[in-house]
PDB file of N, CA and C in Angstrom:
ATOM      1  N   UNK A   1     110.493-109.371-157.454  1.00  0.00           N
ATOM      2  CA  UNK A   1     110.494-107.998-156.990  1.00  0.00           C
ATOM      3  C   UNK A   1     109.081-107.419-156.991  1.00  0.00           C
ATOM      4  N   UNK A   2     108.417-107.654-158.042  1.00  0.00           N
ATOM      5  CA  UNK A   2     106.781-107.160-158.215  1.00  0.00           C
ATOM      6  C   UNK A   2     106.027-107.857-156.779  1.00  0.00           C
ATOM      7  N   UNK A   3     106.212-109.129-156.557  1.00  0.00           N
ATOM      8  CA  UNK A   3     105.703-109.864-155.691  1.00  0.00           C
ATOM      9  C   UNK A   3     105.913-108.980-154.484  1.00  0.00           C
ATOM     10  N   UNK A   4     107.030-109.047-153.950  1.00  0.00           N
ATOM     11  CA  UNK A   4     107.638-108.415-152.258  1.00  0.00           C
ATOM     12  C   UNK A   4     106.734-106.317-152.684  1.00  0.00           C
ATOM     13  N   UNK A   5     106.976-105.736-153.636  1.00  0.00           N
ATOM     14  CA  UNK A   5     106.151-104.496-153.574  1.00  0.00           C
ATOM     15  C   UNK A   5     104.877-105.098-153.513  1.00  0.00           C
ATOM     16  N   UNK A   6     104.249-105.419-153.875  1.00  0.00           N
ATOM     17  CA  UNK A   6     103.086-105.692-153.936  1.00  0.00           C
ATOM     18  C   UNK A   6     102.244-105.978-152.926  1.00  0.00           C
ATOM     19  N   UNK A   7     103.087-107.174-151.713  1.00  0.00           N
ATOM     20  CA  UNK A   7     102.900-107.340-150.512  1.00  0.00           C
ATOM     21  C   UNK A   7     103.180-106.311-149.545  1.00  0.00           C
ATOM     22  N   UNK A   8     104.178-105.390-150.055  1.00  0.00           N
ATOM     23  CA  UNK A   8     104.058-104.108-149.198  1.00  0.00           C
ATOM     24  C   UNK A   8     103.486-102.965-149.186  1.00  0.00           C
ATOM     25  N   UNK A   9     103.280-102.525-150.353  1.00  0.00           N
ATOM     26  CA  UNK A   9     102.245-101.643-150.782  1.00  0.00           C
ATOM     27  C   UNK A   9     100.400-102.006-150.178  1.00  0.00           C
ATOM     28  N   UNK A  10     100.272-103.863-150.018  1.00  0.00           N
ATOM     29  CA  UNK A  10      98.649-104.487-148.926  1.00  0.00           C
ATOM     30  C   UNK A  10      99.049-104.022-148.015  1.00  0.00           C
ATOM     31  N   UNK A  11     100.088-104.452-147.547  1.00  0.00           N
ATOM     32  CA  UNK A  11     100.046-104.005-145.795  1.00  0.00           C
ATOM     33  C   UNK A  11     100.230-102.338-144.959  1.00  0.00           C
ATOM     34  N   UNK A  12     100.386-101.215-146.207  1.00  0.00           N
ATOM     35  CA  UNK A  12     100.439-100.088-145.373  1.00  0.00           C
ATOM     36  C   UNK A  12      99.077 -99.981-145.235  1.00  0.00           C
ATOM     37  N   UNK A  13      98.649 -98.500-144.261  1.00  0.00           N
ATOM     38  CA  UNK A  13      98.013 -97.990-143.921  1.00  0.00           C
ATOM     39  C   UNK A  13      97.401 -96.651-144.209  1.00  0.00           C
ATOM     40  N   UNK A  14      96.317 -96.408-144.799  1.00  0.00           N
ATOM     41  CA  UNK A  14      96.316 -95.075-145.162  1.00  0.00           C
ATOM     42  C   UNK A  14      95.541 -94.576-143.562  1.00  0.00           C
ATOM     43  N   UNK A  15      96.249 -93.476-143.264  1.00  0.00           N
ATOM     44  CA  UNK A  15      96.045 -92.720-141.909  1.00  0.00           C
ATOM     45  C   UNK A  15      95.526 -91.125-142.542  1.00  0.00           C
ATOM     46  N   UNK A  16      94.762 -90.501-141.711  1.00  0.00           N
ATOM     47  CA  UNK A  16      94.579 -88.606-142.179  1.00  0.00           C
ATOM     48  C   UNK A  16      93.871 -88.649-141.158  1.00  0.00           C
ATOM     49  N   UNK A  17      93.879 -87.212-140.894  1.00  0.00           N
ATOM     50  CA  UNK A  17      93.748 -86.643-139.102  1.00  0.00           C
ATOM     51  C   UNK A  17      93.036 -85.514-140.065  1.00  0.00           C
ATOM     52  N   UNK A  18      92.312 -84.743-138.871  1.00  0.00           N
ATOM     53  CA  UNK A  18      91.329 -84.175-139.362  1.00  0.00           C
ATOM     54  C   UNK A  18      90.769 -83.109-138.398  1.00  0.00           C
ATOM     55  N   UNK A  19      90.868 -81.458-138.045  1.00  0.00           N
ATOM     56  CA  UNK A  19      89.855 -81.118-137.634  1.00  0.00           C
ATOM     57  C   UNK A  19      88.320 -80.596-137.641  1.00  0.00           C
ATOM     58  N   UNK A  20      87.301 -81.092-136.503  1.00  0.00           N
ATOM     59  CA  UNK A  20      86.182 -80.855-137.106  1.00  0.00           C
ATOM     60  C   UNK A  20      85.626 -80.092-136.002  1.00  0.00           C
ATOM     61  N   UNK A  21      84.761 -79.180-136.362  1.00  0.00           N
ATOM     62  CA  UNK A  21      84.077 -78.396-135.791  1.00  0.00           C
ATOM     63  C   UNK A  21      82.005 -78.894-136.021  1.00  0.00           C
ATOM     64  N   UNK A  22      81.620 -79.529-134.575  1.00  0.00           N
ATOM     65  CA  UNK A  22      80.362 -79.611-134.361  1.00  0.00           C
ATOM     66  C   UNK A  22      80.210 -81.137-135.598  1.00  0.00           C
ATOM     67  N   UNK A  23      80.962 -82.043-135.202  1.00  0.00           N
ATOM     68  CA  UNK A  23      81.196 -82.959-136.128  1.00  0.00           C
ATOM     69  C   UNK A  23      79.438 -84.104-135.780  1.00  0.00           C
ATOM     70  N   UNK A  24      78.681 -83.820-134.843  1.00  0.00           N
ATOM     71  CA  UNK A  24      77.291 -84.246-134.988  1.00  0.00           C
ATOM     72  C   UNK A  24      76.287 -83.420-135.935  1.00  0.00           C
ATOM     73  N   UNK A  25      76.369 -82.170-135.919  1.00  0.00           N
ATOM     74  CA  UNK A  25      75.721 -81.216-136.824  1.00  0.00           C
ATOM     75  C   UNK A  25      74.370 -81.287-136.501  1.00  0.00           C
ATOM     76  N   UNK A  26      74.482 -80.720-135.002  1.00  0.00           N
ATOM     77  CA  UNK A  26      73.205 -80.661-134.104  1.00  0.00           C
ATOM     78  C   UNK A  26      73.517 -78.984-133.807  1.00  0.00           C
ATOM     79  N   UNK A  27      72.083 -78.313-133.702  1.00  0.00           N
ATOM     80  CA  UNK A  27      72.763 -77.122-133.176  1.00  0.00           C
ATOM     81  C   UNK A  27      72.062 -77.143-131.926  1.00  0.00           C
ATOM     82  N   UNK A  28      72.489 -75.983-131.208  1.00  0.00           N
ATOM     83  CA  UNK A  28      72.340 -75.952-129.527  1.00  0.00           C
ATOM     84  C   UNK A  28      71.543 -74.752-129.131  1.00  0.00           C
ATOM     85  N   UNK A  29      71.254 -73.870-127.820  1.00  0.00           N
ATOM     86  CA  UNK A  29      70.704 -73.457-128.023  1.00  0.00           C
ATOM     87  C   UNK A  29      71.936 -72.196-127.784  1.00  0.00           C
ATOM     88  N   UNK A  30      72.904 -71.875-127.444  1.00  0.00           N
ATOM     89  CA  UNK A  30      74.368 -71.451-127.379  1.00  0.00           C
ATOM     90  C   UNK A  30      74.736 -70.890-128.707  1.00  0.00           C
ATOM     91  N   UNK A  31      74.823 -71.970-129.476  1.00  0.00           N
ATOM     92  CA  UNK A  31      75.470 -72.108-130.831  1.00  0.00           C
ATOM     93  C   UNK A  31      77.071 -72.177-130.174  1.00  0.00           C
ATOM     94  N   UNK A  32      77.624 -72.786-129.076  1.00  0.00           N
ATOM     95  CA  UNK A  32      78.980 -72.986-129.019  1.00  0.00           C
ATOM     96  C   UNK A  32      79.345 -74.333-129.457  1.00  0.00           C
ATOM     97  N   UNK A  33      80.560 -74.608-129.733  1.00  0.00           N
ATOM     98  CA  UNK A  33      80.356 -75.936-130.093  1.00  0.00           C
ATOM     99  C   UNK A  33      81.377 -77.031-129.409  1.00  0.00           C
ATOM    100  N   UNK A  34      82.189 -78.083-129.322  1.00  0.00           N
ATOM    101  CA  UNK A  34      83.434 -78.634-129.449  1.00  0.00           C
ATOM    102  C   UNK A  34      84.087 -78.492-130.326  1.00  0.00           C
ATOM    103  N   UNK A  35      85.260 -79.518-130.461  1.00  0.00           N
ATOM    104  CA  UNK A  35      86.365 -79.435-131.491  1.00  0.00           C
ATOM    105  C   UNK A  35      86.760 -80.731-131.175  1.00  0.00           C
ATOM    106  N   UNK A  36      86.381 -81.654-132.596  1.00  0.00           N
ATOM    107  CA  UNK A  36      86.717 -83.062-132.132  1.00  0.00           C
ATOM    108  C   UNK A  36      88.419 -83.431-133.509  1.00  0.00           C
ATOM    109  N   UNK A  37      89.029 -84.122-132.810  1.00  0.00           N
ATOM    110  CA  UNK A  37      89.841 -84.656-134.188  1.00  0.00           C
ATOM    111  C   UNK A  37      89.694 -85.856-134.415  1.00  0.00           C
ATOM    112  N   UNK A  38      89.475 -86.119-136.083  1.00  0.00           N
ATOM    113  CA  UNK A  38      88.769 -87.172-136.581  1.00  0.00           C
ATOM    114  C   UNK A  38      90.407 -87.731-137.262  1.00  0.00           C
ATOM    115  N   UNK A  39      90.438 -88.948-137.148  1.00  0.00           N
ATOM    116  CA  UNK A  39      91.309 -89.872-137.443  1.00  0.00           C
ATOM    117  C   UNK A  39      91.179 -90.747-138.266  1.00  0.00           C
ATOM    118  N   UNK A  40      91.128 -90.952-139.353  1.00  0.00           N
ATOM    119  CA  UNK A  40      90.553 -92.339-140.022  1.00  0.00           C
ATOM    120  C   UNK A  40      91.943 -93.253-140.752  1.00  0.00           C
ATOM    121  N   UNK A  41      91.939 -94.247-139.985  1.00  0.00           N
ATOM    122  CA  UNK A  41      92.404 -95.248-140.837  1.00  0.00           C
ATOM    123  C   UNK A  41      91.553 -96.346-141.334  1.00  0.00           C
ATOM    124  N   UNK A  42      92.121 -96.437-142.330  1.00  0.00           N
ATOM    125  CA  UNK A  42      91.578 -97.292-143.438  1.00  0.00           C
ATOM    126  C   UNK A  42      90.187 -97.520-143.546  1.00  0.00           C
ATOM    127  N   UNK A  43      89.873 -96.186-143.857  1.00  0.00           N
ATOM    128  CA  UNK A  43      88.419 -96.072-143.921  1.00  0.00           C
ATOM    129  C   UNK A  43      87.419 -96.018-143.014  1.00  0.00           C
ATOM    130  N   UNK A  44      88.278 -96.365-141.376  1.00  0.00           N
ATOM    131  CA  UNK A  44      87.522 -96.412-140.439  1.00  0.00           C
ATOM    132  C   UNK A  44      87.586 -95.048-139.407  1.00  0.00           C
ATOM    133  N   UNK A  45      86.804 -94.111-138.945  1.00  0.00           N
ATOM    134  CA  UNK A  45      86.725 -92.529-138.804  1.00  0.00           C
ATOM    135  C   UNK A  45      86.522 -93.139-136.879  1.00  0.00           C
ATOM    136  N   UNK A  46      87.401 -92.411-136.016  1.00  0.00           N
ATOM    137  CA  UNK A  46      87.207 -92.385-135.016  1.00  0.00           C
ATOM    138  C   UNK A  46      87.186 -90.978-134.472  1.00  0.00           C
ATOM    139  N   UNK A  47      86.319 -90.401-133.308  1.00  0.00           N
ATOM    140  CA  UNK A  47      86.533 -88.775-133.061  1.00  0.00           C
ATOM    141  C   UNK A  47      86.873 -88.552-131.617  1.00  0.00           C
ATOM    142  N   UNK A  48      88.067 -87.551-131.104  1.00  0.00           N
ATOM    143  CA  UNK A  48      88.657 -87.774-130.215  1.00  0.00           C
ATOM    144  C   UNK A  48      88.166 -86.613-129.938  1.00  0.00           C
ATOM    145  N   UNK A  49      87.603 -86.080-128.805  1.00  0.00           N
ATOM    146  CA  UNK A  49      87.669 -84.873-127.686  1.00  0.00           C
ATOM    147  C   UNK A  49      88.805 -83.718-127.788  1.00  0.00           C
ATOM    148  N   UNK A  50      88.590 -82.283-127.923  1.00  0.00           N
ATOM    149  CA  UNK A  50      90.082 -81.958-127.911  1.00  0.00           C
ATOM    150  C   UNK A  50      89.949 -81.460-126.479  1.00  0.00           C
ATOM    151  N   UNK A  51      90.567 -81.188-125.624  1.00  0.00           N
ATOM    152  CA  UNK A  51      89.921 -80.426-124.277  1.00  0.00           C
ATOM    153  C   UNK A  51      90.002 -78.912-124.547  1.00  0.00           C
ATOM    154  N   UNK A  52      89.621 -78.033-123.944  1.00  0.00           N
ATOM    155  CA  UNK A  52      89.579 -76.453-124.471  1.00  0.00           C
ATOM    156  C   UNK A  52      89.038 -75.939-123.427  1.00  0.00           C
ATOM    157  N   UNK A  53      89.366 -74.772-122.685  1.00  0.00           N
ATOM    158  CA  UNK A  53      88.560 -73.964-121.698  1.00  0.00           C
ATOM    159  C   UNK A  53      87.463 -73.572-122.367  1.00  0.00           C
ATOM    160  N   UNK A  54      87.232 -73.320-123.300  1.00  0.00           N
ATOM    161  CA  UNK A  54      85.961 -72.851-124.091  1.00  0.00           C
ATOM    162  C   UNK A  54      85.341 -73.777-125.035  1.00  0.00           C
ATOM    163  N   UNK A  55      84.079 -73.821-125.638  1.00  0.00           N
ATOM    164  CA  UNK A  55      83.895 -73.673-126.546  1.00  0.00           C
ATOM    165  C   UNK A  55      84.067 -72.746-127.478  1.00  0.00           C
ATOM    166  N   UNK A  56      83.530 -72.969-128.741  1.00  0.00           N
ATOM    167  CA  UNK A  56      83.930 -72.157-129.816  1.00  0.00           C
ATOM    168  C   UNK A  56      82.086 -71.589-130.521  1.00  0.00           C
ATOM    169  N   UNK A  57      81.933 -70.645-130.873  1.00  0.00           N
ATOM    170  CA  UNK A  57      81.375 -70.193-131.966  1.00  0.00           C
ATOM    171  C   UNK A  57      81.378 -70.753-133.274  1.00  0.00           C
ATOM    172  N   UNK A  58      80.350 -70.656-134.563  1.00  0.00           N
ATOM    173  CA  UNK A  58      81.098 -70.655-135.901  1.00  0.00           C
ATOM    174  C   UNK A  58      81.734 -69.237-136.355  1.00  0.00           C
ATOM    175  N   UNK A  59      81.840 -68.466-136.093  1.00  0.00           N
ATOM    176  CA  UNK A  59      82.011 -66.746-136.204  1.00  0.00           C
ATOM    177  C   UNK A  59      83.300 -67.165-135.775  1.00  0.00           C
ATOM    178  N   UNK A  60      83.852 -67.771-134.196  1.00  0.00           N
ATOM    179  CA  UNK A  60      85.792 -67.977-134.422  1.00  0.00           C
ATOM    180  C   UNK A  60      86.615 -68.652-135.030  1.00  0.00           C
TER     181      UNK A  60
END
């Protein structure tokens, strides 16, 4: 029984989603920014585009 948990507990996945605001941390000359969502599984961080008619401010 320890064995079969054990092997299942290796094989999940830890997943967390994430929003980020100006996730390069460059500023512009605007100061508007994107809105990316950051995804990381297993330690590995990918950043997805959100689409938006606007940018954003840090003030919204």
């Amino acid at each position: 029984m320890v064995l079969e948990l054990s092997a299942y507990l290796h094989s999940m996945q830890a997943v967390y989603q994430t929003v980020v605001f100006n996730w390069r941390n460059q500023e512009n000359v605007t100061s508007q920014y994107s809105i990316h969502l950051r995804i990381t599984i297993d330690r590995k961080a990918r950043y997805y585009s959100i689409p938006l008619p606007l940018k954003i401010t840090p003030e919204q």
